[in-house]
PDB file of N, CA and C in Angstrom:
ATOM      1  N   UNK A   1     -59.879 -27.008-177.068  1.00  0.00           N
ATOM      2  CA  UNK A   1     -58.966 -27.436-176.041  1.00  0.00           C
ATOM      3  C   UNK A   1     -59.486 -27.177-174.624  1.00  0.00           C
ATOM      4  N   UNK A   2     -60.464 -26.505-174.439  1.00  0.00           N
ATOM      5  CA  UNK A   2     -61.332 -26.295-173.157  1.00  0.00           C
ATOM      6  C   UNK A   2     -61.511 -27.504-172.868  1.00  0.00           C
ATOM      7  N   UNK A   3     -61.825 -28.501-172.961  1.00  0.00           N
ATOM      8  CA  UNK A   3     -61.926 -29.452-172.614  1.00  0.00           C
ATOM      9  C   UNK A   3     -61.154 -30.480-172.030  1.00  0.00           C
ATOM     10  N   UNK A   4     -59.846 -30.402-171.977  1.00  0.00           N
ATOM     11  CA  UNK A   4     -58.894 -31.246-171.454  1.00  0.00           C
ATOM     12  C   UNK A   4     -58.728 -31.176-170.056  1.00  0.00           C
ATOM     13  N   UNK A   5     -58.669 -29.781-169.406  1.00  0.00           N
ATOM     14  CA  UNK A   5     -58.809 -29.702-168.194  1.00  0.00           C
ATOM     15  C   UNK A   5     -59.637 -30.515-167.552  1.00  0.00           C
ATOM     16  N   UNK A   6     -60.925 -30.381-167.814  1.00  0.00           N
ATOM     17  CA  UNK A   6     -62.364 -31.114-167.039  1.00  0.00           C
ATOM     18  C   UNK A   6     -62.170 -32.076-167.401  1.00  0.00           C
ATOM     19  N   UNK A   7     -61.331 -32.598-168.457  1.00  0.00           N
ATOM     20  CA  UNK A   7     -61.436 -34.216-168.803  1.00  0.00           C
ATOM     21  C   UNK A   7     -60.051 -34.841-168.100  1.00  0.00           C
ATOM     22  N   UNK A   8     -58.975 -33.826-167.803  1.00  0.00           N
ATOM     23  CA  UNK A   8     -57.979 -34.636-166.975  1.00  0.00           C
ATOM     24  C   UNK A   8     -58.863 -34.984-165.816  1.00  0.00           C
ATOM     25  N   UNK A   9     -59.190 -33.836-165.169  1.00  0.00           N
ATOM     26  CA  UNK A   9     -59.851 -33.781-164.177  1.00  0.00           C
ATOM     27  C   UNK A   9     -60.794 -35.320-163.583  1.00  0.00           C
ATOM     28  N   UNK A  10     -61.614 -35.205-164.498  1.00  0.00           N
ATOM     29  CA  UNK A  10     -62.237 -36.543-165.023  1.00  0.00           C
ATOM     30  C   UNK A  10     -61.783 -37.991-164.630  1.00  0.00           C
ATOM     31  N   UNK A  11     -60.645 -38.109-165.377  1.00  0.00           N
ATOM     32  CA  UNK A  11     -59.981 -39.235-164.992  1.00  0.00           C
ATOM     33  C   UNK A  11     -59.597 -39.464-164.020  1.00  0.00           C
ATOM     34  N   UNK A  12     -58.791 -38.314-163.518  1.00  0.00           N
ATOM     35  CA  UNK A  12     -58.205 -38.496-162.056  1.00  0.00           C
ATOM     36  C   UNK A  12     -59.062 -39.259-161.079  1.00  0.00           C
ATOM     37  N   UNK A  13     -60.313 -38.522-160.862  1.00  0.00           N
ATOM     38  CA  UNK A  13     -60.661 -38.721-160.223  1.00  0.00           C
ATOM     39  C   UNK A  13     -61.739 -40.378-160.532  1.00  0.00           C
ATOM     40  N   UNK A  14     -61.831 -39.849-161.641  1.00  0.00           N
ATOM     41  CA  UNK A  14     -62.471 -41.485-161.687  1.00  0.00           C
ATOM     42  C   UNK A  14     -61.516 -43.053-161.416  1.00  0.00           C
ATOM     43  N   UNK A  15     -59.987 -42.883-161.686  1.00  0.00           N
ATOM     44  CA  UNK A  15     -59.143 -43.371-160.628  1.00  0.00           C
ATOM     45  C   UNK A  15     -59.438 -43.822-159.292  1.00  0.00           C
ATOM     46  N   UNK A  16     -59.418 -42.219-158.664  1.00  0.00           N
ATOM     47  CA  UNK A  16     -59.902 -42.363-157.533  1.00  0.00           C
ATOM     48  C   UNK A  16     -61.003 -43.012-156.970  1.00  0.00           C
ATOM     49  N   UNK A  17     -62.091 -42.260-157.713  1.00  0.00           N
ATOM     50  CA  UNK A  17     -63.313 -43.410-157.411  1.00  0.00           C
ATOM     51  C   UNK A  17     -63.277 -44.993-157.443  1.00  0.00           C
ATOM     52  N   UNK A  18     -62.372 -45.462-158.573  1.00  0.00           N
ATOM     53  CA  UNK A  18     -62.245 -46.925-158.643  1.00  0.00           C
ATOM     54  C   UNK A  18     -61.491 -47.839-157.008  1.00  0.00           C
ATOM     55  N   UNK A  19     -61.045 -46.618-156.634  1.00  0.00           N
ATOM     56  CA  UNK A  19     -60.303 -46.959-155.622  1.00  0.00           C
ATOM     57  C   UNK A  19     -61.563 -47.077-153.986  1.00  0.00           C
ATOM     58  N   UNK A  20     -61.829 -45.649-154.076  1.00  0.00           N
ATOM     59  CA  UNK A  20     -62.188 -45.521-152.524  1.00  0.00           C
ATOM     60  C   UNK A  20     -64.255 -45.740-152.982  1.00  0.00           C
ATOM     61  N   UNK A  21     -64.600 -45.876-154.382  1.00  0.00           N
ATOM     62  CA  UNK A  21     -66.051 -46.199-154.024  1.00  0.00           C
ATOM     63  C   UNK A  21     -66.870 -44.696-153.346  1.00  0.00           C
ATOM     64  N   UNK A  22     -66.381 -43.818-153.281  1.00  0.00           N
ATOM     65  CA  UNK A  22     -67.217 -42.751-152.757  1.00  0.00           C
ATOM     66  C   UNK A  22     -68.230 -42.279-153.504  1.00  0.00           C
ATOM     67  N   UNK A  23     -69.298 -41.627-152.745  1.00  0.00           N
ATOM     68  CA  UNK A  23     -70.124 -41.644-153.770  1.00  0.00           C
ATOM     69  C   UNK A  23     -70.381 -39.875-154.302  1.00  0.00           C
ATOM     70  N   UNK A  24     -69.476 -39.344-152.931  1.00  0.00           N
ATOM     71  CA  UNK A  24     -68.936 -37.367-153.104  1.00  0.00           C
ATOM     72  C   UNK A  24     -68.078 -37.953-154.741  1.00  0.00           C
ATOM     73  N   UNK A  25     -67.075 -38.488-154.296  1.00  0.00           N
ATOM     74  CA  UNK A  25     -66.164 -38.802-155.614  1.00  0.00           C
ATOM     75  C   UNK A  25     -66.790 -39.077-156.982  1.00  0.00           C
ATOM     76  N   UNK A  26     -67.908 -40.108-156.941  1.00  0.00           N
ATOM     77  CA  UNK A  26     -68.419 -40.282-158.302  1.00  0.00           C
ATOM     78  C   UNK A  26     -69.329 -39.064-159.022  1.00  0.00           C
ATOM     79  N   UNK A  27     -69.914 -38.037-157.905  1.00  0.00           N
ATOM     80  CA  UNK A  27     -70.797 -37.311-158.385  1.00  0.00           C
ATOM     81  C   UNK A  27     -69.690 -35.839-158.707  1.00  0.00           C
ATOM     82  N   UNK A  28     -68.311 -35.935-158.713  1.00  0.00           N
ATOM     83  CA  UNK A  28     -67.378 -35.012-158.854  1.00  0.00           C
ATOM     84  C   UNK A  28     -66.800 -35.267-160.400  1.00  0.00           C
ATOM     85  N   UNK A  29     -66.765 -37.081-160.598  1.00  0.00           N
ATOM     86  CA  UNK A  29     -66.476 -37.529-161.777  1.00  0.00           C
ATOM     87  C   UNK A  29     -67.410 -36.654-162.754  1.00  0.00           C
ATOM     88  N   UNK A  30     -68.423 -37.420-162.058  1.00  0.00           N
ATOM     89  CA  UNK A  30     -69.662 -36.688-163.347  1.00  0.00           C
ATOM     90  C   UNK A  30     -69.985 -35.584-163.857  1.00  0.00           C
ATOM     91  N   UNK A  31     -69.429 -34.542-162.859  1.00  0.00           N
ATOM     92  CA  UNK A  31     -69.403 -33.047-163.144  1.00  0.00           C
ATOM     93  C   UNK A  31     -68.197 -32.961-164.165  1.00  0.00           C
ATOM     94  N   UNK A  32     -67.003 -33.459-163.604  1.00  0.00           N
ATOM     95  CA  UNK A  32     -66.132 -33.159-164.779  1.00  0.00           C
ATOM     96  C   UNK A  32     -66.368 -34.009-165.907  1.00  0.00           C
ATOM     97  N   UNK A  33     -66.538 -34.617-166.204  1.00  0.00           N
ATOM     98  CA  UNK A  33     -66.971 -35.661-167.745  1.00  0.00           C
ATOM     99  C   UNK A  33     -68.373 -34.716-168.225  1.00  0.00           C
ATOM    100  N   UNK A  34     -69.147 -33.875-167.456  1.00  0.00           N
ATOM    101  CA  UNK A  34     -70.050 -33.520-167.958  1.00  0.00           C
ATOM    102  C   UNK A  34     -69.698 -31.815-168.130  1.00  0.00           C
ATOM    103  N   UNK A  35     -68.652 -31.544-167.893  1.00  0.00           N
ATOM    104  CA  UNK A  35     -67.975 -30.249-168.383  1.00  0.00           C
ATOM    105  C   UNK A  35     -66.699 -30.980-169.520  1.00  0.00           C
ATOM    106  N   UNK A  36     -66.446 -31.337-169.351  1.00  0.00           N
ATOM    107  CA  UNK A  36     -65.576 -31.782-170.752  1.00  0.00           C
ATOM    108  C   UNK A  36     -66.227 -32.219-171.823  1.00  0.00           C
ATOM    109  N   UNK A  37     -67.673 -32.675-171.834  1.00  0.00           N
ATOM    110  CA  UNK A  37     -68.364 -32.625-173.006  1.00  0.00           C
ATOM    111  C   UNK A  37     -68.894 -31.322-173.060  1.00  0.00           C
ATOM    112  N   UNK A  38     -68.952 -30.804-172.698  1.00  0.00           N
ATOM    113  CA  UNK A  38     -69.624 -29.224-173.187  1.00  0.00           C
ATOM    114  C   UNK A  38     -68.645 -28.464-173.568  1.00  0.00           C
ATOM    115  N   UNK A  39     -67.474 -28.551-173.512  1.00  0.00           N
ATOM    116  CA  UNK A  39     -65.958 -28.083-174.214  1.00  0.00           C
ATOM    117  C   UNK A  39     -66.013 -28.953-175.911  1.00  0.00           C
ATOM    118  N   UNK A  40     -66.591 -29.996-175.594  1.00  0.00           N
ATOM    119  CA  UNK A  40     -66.246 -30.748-176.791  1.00  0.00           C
ATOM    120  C   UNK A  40     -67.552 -30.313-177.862  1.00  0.00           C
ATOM    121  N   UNK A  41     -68.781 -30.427-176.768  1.00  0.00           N
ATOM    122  CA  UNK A  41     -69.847 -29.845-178.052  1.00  0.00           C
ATOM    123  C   UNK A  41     -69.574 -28.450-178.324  1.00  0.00           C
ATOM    124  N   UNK A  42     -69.104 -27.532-177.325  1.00  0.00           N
ATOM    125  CA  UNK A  42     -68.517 -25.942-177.730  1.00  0.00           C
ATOM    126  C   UNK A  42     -68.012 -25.922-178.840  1.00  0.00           C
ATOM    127  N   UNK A  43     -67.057 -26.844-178.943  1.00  0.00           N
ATOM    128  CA  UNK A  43     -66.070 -26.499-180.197  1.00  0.00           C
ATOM    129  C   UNK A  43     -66.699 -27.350-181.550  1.00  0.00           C
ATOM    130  N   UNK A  44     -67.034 -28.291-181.491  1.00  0.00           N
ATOM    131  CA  UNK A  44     -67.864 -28.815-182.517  1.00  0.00           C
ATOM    132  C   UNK A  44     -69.404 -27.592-182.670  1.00  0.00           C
ATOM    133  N   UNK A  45     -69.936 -27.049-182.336  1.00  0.00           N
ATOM    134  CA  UNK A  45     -70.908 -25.799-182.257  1.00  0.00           C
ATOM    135  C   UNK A  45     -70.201 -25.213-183.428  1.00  0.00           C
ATOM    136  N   UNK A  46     -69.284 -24.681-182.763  1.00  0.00           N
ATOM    137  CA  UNK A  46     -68.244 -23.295-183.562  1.00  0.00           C
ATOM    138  C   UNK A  46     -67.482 -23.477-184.845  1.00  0.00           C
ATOM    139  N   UNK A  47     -67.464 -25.373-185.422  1.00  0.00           N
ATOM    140  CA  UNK A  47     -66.856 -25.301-186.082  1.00  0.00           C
ATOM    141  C   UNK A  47     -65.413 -25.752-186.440  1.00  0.00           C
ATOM    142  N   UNK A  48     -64.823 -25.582-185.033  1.00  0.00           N
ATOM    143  CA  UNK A  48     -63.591 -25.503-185.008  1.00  0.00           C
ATOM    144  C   UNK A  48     -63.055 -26.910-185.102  1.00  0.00           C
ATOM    145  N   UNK A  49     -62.392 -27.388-186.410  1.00  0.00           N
ATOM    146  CA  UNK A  49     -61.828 -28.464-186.585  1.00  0.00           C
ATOM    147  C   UNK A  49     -60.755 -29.479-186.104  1.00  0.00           C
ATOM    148  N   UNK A  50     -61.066 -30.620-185.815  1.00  0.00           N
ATOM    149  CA  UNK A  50     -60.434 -31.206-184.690  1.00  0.00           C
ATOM    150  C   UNK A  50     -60.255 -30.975-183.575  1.00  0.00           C
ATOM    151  N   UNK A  51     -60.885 -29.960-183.051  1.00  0.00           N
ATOM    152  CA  UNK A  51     -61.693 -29.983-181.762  1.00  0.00           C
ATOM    153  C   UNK A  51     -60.325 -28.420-180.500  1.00  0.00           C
ATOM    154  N   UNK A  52     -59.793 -27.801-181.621  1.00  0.00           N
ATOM    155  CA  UNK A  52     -58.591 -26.797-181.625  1.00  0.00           C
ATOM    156  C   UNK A  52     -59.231 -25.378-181.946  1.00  0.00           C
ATOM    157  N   UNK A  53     -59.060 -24.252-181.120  1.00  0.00           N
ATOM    158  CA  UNK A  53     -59.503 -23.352-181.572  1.00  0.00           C
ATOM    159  C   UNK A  53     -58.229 -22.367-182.171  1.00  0.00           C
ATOM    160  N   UNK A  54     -58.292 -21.332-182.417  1.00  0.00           N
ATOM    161  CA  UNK A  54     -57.108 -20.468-182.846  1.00  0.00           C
ATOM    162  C   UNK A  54     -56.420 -20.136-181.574  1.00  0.00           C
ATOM    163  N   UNK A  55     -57.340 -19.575-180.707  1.00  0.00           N
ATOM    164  CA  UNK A  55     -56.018 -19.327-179.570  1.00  0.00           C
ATOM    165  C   UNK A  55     -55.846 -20.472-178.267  1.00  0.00           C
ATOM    166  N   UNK A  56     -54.993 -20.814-178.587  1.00  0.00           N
ATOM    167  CA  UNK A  56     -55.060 -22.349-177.639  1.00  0.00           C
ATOM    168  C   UNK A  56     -54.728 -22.101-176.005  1.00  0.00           C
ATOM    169  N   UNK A  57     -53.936 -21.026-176.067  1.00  0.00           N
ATOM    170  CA  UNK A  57     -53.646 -20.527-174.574  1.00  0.00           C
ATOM    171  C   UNK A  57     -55.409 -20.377-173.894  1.00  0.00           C
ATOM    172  N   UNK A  58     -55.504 -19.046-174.193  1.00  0.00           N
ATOM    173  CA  UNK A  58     -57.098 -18.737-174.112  1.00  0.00           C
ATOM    174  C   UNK A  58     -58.083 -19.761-173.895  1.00  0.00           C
ATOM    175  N   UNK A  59     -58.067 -20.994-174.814  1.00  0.00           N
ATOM    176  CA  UNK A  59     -58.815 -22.110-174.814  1.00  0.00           C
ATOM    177  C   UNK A  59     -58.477 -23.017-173.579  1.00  0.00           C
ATOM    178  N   UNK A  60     -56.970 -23.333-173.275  1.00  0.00           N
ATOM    179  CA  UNK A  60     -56.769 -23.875-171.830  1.00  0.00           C
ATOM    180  C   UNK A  60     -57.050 -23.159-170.809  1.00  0.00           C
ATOM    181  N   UNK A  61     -56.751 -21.848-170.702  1.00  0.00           N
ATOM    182  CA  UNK A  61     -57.340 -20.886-169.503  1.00  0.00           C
ATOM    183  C   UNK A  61     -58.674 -21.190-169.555  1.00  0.00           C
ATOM    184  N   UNK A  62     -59.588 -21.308-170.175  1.00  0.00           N
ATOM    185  CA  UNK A  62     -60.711 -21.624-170.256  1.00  0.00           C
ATOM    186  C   UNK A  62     -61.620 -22.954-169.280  1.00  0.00           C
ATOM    187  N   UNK A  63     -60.987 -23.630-169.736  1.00  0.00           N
ATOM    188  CA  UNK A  63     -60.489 -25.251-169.518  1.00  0.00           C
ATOM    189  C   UNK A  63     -60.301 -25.163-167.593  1.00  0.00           C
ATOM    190  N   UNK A  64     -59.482 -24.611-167.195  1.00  0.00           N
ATOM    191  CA  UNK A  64     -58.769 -24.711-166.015  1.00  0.00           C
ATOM    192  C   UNK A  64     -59.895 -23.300-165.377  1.00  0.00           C
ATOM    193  N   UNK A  65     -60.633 -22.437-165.551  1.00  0.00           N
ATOM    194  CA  UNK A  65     -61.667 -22.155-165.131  1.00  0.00           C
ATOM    195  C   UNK A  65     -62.914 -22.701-165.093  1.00  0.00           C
ATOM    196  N   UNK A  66     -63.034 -23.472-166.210  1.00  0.00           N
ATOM    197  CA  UNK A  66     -64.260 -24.587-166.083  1.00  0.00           C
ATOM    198  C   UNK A  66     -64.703 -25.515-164.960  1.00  0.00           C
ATOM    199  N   UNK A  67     -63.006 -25.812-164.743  1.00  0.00           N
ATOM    200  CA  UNK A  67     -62.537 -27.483-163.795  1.00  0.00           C
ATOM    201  C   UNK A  67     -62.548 -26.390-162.734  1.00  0.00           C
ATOM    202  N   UNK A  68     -62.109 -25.502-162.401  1.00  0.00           N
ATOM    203  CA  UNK A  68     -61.864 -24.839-160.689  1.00  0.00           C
ATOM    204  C   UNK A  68     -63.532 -24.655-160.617  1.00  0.00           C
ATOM    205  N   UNK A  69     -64.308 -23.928-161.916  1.00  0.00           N
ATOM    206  CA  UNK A  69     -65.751 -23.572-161.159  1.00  0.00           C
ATOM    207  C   UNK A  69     -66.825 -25.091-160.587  1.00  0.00           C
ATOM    208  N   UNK A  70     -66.217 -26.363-161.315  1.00  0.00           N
ATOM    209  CA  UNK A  70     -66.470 -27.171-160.923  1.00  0.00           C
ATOM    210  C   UNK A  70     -66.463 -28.136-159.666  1.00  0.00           C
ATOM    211  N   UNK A  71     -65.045 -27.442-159.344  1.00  0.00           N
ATOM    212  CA  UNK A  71     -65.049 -28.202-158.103  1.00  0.00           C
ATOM    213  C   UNK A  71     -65.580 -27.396-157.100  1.00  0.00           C
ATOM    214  N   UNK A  72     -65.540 -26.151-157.104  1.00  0.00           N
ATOM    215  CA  UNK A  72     -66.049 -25.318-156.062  1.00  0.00           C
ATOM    216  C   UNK A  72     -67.516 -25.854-155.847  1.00  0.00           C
ATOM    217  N   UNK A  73     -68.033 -25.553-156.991  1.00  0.00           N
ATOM    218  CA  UNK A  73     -69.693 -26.061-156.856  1.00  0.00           C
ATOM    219  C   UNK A  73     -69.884 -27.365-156.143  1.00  0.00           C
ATOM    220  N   UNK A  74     -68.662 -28.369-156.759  1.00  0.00           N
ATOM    221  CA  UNK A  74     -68.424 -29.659-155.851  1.00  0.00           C
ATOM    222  C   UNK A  74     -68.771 -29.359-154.107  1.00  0.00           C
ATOM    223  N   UNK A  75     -67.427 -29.067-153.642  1.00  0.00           N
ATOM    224  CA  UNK A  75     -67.242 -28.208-152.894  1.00  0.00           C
ATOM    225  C   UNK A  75     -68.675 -27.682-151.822  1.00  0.00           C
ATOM    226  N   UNK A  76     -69.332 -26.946-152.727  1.00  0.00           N
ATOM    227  CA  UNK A  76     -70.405 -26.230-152.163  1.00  0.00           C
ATOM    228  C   UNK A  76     -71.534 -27.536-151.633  1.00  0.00           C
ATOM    229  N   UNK A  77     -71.417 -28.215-152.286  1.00  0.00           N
ATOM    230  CA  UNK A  77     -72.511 -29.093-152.285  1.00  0.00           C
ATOM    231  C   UNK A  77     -72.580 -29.865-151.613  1.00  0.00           C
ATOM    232  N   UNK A  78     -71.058 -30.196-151.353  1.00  0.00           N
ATOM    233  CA  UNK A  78     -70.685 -31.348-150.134  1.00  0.00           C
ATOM    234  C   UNK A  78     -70.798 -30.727-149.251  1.00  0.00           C
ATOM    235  N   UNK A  79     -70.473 -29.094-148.801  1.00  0.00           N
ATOM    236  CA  UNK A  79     -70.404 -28.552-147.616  1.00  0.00           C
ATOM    237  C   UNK A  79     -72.287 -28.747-147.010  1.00  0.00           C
ATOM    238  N   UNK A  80     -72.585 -28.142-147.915  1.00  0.00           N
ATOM    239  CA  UNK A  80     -74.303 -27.850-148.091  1.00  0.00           C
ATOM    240  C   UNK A  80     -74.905 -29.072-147.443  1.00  0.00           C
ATOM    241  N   UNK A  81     -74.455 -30.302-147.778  1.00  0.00           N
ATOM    242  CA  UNK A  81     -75.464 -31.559-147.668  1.00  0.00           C
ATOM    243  C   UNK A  81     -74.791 -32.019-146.045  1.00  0.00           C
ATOM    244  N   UNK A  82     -73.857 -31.680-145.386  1.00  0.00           N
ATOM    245  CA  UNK A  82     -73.734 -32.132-144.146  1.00  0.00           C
ATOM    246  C   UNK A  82     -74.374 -30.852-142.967  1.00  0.00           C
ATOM    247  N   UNK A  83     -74.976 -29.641-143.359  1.00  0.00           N
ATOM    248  CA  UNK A  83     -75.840 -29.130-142.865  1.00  0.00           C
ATOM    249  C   UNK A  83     -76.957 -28.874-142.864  1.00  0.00           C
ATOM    250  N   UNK A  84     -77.404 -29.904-143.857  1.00  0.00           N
ATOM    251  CA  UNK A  84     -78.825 -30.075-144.684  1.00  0.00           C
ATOM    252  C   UNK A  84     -78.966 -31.520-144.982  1.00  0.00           C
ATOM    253  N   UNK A  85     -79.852 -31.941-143.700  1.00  0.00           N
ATOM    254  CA  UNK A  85     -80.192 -33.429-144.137  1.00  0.00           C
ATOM    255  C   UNK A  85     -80.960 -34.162-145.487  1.00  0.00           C
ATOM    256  N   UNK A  86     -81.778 -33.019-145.464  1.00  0.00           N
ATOM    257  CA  UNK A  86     -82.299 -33.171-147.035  1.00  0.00           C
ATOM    258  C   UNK A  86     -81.366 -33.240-148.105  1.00  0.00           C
ATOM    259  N   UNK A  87     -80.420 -32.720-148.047  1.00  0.00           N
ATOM    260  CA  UNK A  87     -79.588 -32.993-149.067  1.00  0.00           C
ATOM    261  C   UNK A  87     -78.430 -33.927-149.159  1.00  0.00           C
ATOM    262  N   UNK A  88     -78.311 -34.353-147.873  1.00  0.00           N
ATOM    263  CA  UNK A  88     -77.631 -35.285-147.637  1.00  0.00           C
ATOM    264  C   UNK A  88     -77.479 -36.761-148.521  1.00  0.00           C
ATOM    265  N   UNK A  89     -79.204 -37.085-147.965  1.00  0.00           N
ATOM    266  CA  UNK A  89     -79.409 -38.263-148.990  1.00  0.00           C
ATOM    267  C   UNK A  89     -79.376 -38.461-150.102  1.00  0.00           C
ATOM    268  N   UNK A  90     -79.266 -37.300-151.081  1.00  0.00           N
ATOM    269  CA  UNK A  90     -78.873 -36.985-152.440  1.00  0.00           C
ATOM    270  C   UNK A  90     -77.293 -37.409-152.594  1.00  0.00           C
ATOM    271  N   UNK A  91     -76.525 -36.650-151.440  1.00  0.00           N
ATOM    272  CA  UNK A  91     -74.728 -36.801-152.012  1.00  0.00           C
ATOM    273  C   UNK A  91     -74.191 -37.821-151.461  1.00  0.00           C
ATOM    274  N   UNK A  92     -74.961 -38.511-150.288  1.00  0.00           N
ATOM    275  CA  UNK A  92     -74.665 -39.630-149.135  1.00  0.00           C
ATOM    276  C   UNK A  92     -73.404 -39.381-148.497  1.00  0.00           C
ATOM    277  N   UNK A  93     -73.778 -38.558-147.466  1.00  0.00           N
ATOM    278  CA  UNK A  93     -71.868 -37.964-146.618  1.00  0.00           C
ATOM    279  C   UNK A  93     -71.556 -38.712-146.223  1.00  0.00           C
ATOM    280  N   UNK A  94     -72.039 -39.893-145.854  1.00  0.00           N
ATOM    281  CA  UNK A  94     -71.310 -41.438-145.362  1.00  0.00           C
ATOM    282  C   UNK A  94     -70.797 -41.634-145.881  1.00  0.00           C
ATOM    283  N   UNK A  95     -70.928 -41.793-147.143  1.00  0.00           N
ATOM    284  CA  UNK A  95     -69.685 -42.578-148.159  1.00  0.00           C
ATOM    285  C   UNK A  95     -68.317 -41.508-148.016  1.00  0.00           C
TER     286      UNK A  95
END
């Protein structure tokens, strides 16, 4: 269930992206779709059938620390690339 968070997450924003075309936005999508598969291979790893572990609380807390460490890093990166031209052209702060 770690995975639902980063995968709401996911959607939302890929919504969003459909909307405003950003390109901060699409590379935020991708972080969360690419943390909600690592919830999904986690639990397929472990075993755990239908994709549910035993403690499901635990497993969403999980989930909703995944998606916050994600956006921060988001976050960081966008801050990072408008004081760093070099990195700029990587996240494109124009868009």
């Amino acid at each position: 269930m770690c995975y639902t968070a980063p995968l709401v997450g996911a959607i939302v924003t890929s919504v969003a992206w459909s909307k405003t075309k950003s390109v901060k936005i699409w590379w935020l999508t991708l972080m969360f779709y690419g943390g909600a598969l690592f919830g999904v291979i986690d639990h397929l790893w472990n075993g755990e059938l239908f994709l549910i572990s035993e403690n499901i609380i635990s497993d969403l807390l999980l989930g909703v620390t995944i998606t916050a460490i994600i956006f921060v890093s988001w976050g960081i990166a966008v801050i990072s690339s408008k004081t760093n031209p070099t990195l700029a052209k990587y996240i494109n702060v124009k868009s």
